[in-house]
Protein backbone atom coordinates (compact mmCIF):
# COMPACT_ATOMS: atom_id res chain seq x y z
CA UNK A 1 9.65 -11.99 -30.63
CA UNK A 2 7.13 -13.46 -28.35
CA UNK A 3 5.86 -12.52 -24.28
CA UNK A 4 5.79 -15.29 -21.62
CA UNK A 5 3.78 -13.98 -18.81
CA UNK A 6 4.96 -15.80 -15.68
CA UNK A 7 1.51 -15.28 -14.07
CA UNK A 8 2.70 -13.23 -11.19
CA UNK A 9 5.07 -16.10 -9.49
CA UNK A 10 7.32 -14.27 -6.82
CA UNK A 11 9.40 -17.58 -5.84
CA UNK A 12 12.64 -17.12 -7.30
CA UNK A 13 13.22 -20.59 -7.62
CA UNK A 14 10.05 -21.23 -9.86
CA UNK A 15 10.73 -18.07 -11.82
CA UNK A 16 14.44 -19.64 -12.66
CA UNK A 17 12.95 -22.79 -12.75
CA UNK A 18 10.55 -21.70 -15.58
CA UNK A 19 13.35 -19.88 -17.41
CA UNK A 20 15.44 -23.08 -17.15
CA UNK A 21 12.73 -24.88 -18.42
CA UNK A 22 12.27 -22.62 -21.88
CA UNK A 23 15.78 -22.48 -22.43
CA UNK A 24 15.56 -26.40 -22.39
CA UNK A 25 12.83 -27.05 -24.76
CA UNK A 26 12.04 -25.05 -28.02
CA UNK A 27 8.57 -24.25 -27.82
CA UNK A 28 8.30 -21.54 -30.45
CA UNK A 29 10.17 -20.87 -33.55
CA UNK A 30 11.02 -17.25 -32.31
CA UNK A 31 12.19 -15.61 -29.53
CA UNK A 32 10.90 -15.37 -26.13
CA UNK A 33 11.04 -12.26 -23.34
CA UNK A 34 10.07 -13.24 -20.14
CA UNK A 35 9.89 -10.92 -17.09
CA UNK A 36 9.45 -11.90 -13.48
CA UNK A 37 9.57 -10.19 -10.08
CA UNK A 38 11.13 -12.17 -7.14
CA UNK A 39 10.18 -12.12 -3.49
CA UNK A 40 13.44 -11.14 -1.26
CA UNK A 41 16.26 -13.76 -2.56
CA UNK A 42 19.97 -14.17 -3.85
CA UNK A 43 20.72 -15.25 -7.20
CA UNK A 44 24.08 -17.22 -7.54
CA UNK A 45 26.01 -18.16 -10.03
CA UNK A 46 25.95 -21.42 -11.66
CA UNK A 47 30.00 -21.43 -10.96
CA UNK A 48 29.99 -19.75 -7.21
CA UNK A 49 30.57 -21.15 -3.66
CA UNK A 50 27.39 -20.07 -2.08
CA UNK A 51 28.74 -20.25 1.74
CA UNK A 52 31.43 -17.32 0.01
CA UNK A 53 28.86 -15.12 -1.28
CA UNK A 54 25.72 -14.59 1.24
CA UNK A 55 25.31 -13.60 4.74
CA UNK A 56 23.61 -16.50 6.23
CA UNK A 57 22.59 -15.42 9.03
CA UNK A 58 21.08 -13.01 8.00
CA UNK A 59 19.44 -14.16 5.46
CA UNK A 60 18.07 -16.88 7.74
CA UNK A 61 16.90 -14.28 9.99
CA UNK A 62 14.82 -12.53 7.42
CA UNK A 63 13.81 -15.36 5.30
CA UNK A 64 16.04 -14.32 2.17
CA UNK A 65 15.98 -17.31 -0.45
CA UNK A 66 18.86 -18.33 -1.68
CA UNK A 67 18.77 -20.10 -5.51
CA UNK A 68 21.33 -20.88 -7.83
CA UNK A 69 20.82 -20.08 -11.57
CA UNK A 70 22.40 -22.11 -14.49
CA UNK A 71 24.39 -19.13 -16.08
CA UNK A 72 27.66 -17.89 -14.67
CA UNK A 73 28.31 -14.25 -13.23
CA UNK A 74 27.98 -13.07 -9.92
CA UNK A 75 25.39 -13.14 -6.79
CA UNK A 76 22.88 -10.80 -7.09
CA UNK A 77 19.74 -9.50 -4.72
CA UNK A 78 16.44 -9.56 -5.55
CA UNK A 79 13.29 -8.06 -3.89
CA UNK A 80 9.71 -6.81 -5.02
CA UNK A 81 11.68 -3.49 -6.81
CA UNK A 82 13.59 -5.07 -9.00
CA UNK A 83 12.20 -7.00 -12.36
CA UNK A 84 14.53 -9.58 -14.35
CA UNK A 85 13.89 -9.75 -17.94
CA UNK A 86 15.29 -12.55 -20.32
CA UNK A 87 15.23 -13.49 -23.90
CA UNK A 88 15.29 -16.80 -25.17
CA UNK A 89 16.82 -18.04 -28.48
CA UNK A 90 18.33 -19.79 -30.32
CA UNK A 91 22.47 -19.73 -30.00
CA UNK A 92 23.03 -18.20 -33.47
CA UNK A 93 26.32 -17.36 -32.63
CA UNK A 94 24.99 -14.25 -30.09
CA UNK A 95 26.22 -16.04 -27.18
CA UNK A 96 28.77 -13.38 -24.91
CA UNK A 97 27.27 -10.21 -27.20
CA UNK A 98 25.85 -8.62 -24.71
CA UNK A 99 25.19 -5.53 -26.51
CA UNK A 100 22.05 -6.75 -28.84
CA UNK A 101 20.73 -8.05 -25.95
CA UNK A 102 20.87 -4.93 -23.68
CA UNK A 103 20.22 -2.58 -26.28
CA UNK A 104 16.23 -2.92 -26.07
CA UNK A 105 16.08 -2.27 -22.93
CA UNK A 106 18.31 0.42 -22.72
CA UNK A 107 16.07 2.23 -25.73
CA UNK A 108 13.16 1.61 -23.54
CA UNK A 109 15.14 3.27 -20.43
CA UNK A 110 16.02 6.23 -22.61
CA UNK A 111 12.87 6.59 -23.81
CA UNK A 112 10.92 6.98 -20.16
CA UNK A 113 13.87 9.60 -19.27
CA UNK A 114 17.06 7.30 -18.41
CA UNK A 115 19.25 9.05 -21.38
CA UNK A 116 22.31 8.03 -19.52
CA UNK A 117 21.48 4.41 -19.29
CA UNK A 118 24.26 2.79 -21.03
CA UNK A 119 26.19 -0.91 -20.90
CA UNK A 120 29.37 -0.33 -19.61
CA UNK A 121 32.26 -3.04 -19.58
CA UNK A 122 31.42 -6.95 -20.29
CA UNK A 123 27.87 -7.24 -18.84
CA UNK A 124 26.71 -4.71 -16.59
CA UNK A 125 24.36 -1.76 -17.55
CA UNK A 126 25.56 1.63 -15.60
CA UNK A 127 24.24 5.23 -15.14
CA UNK A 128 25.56 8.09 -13.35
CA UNK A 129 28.55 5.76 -12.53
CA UNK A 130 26.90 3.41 -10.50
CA UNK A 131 24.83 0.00 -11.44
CA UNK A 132 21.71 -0.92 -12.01
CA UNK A 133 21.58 -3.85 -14.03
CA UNK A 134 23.87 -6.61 -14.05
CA UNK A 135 23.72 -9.34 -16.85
CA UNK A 136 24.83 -12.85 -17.70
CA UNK A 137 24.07 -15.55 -20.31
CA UNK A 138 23.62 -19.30 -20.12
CA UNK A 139 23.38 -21.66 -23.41
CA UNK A 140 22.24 -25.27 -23.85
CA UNK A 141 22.11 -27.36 -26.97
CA UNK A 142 22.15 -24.55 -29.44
CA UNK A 143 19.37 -22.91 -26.93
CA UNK A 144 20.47 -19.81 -25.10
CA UNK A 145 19.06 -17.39 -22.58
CA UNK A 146 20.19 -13.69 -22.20
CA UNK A 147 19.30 -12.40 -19.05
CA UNK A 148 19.32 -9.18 -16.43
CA UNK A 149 18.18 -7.14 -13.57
CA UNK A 150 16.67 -3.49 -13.56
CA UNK A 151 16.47 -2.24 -9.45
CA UNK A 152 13.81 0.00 -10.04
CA UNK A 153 12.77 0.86 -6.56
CA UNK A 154 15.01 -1.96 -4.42
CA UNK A 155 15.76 -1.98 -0.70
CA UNK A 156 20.08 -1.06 -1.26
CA UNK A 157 20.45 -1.51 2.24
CA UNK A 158 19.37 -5.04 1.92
CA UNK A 159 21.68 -5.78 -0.96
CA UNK A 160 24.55 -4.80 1.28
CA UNK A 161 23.45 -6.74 4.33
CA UNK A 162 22.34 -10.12 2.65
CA UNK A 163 25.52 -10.11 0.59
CA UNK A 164 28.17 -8.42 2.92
CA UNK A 165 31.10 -10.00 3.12
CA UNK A 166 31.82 -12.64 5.57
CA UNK A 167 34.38 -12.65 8.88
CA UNK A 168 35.60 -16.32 8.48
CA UNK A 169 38.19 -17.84 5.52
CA UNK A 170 36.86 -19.32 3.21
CA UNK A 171 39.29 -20.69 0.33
CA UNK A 172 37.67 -21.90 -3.05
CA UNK A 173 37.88 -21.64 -6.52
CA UNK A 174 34.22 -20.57 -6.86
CA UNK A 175 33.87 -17.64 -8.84
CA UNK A 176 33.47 -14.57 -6.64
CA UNK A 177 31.46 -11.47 -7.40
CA UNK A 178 33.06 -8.39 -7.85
CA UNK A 179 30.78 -5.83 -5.77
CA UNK A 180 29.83 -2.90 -7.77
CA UNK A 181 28.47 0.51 -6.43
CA UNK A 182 24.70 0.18 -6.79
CA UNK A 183 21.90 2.70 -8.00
CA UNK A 184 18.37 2.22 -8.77
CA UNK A 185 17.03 3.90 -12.36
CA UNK A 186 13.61 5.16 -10.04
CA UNK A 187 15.39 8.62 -9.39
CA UNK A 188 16.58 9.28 -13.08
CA UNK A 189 13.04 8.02 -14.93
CA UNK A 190 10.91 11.08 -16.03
CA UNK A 191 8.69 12.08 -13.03
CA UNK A 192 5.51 10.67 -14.22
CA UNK A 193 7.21 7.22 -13.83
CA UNK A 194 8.27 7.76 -10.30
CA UNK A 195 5.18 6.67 -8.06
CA UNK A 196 4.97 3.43 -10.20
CA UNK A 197 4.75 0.14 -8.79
CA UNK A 198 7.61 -2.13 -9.94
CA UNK A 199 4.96 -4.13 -12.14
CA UNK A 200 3.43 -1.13 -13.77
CA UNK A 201 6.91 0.20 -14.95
CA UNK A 202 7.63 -3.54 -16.08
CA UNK A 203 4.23 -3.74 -17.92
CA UNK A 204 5.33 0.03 -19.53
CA UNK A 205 8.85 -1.24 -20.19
CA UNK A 206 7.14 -4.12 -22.09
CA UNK A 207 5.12 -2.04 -24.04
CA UNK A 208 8.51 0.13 -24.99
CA UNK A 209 10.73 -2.36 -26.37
CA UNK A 210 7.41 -4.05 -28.55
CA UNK A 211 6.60 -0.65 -29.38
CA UNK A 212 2.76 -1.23 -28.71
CA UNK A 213 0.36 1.28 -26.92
CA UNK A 214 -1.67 -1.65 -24.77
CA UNK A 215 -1.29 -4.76 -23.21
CA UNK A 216 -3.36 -6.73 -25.44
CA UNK A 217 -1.14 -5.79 -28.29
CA UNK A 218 2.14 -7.53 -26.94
CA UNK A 219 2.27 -10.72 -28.76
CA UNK A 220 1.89 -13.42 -25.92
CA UNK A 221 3.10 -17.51 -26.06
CA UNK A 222 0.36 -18.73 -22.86
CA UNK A 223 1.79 -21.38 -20.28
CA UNK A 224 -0.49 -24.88 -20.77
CA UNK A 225 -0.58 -26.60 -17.87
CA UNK A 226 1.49 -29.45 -19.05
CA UNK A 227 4.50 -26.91 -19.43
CA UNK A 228 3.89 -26.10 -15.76
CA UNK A 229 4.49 -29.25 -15.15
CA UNK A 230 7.96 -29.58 -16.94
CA UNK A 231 8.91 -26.61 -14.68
CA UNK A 232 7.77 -28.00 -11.68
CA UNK A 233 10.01 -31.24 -12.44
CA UNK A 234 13.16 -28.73 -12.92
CA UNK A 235 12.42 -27.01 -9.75
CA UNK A 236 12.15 -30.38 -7.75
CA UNK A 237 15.05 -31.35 -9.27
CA UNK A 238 17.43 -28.44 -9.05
CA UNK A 239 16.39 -25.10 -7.81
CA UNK A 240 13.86 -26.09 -5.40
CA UNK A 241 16.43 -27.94 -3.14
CA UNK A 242 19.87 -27.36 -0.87
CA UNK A 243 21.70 -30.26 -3.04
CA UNK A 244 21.40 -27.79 -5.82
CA UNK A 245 21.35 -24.32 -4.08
CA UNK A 246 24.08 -24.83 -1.57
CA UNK A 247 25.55 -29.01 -2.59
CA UNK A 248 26.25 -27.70 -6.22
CA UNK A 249 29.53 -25.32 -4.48
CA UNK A 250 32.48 -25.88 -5.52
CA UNK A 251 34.90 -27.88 -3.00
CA UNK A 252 36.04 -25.41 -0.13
CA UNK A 253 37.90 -25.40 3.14
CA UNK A 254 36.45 -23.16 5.54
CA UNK A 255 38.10 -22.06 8.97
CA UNK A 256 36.42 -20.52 11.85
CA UNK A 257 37.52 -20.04 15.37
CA UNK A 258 36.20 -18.24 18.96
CA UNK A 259 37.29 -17.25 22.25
CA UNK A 260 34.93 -19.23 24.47
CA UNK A 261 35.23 -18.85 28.41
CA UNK A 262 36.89 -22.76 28.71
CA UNK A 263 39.36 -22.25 26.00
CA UNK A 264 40.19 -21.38 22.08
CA UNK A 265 38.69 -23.21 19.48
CA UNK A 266 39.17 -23.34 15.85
CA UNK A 267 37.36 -25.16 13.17
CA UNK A 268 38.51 -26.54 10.22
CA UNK A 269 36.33 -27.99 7.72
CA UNK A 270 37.23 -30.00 4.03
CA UNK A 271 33.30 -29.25 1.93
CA UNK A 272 32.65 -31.09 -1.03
CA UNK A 273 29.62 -31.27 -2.86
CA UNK A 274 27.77 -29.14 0.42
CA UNK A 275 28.87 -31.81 2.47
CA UNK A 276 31.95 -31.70 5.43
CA UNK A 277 34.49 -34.52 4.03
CA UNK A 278 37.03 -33.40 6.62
CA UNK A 279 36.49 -31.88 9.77
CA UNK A 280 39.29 -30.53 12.02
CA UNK A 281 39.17 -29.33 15.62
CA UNK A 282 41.90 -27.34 17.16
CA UNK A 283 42.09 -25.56 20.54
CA UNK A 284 43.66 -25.27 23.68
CA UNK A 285 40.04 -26.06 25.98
CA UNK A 286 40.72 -28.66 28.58
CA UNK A 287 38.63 -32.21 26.83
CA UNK A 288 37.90 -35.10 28.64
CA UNK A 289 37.13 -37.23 25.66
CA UNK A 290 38.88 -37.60 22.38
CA UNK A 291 37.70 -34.88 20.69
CA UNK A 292 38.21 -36.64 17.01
CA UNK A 293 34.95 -38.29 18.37
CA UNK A 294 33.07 -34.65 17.67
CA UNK A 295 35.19 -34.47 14.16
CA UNK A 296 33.84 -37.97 12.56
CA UNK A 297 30.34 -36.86 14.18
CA UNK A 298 30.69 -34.14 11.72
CA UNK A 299 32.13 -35.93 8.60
CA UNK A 300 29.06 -36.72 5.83
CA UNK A 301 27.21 -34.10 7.50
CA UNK A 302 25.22 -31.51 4.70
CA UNK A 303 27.83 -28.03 5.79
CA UNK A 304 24.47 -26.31 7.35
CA UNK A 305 23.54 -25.14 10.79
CA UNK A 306 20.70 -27.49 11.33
CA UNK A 307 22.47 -30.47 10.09
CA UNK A 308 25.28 -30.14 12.36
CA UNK A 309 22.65 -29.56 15.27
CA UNK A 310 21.48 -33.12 14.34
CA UNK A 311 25.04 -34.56 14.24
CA UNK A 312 25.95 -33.40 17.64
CA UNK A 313 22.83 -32.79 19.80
CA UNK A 314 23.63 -36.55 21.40
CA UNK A 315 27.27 -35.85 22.06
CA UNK A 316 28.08 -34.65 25.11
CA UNK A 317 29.94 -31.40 24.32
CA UNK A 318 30.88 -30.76 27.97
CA UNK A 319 33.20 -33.80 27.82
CA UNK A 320 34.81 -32.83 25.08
CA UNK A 321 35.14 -28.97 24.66
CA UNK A 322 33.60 -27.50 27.60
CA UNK A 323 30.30 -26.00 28.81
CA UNK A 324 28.19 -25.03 25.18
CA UNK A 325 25.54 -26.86 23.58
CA UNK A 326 25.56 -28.27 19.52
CA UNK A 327 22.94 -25.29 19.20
CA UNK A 328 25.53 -22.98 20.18
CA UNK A 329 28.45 -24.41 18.61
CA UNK A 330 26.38 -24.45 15.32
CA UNK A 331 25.12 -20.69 15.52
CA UNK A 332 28.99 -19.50 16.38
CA UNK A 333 30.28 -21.75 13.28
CA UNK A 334 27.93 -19.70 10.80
CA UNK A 335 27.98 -16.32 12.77
């Protein structure tokens, strides 16, 4: 087995993108571990409805990326105090066996004074009862990645807020996650490990599962410039934009309505592909205008809050609904 240092890259879409990018070409003839460490950001599933799984306002509000990965599973947060590790092979027939994947890192764990690290059901990696690590696997022409999160020192309270649940009805057949009581393995590492930063008990975790003393021991495969490259094109192409983050959803109907002070009004919108194929407005306001003039304003229009700003900031919403503005109509549609 070989190290890929990411050269401390914090964007989670790079750090995917880079992944993506080694699963995708064969550079070595043995395996890879790669580590990385991502600035505040959700991590969906290659199979999930985005607009189901995050709190976007939030998320908006504090600048929380959102990036979709090619393996399946569920959403996940990640901040400066978690670390994702991955190794890179090829699909001998591994693919799904979860267990020879997690099983270095859980030595590692037991080793700096995590004895009850353990995996626990399909893919998640448990101790004390609650989670710590949740895993997931993603192959490509006989190339495969294995993949996983350790919260080390995470903000909790920030997975809960940028992934609570929303108010509105959403109905899709995106895969949804299945929320898990959370833990991170800071409080049950030997105390000598406690006032780490996240990187130094990554570097130490490193040095655990090579069973090395130093750094410059750790057999290392460096990043040319021309491979940068190669990830860059990935990262234009797919997790560097909405088309993929958000557009790559499944198709969803999504419903949404409000008490405002000139009447009831409820939403109804057909998404496909990130975009509103079918939009629906209900209500018993008082319009002067037709309102299906508002709804084909809104069909072809990317389902996000500044691109249905765009759509209707020449329409004259006091005609048709009453006294609000497409700001306001947009911010109560993704409340």
């Amino acid at each position: 087995m070989i190290f890929v240092d990411n050269q401390n890259v914090y964007d989670a879409s790079m750090n995917i993108a880079l992944e993506t990018y080694l699963v995708e070409n064969r550079l070595v003839d043995e395996p890879i571990l790669l580590f990385y460490i991502n600035d505040p950001s959700i991590i969906i599933g290659r199979n999930q409805n985005t607009i189901e799984e995050v709190n976007q306002p939030y998320i908006e509000e504090k600048g929380i990326r959102v990036v979709r990965r090619m393996s399946g599973g569920g959403a996940v947060y990640h901040d400066r105090g978690n670390f994702s590790f991955c190794f890179i092979k090829d699909d001998d027939g591994s693919f799904r066996d979860f267990q020879s994947f997690t099983k270095p890192v859980i030595d590692a764990l037991h080793k700096m004074g995590a004895t009850g690290a353990e995996l626990q059901g399909r893919n998640d990696l448990l101790i004390d009862g609650k989670k710590f690590s949740g895993n997931a696997m993603y192959a490509k022409d006989g190339r495969m990645t294995a993949h996983g999160t350790i919260l080390f020192d995470s903000d909790l309270d920030e997975v809960n807020n940028a992934l609570k649940p929303r108010k509105e009805k959403v109905e899709s057949k995106g895969i949804k996650s299945v929320r898990s009581r959370v833990t991170n393995i800071k409080p049950f590492v030997d105390d000598k490990y406690k006032n780490l930063t996240t990187e130094e008990f990554r570097d130490l975790v490193l040095l655990e599962i090579f069973g090395v003393e130093s750094r410059d021991q750790v057999p290392e495969f460096k990043l040319t410039d021309e491979i940068w490259e190669g990830v860059k094109k990935i990262h234009a192409e797919r997790m560097g934009n909405w088309d993929w983050n958000y557009g790559q959803s499944p198709d969803f109907d999504y419903e949404k309505s409000h008490k405002f002070p000139f009447g009831f009004v409820d939403f109804r919108f057909n998404v496909s592909q990130g975009e509103i194929v079918d939009a629906t407005i209900f209500g018993d306001f008082f319009g002067l205008g037709d309102i299906k003039d508002v709804e084909e304003k809104l069909n072809g229009v990317k389902f996000e809050k500044a691109a249905i700003i765009d759509a209707l900031k020449d329409v004259n919403l006091n005609k048709y609904l009453g006294d609000i503005s497409a700001e306001e109509l947009a911010n109560l549609i993704f409340e």
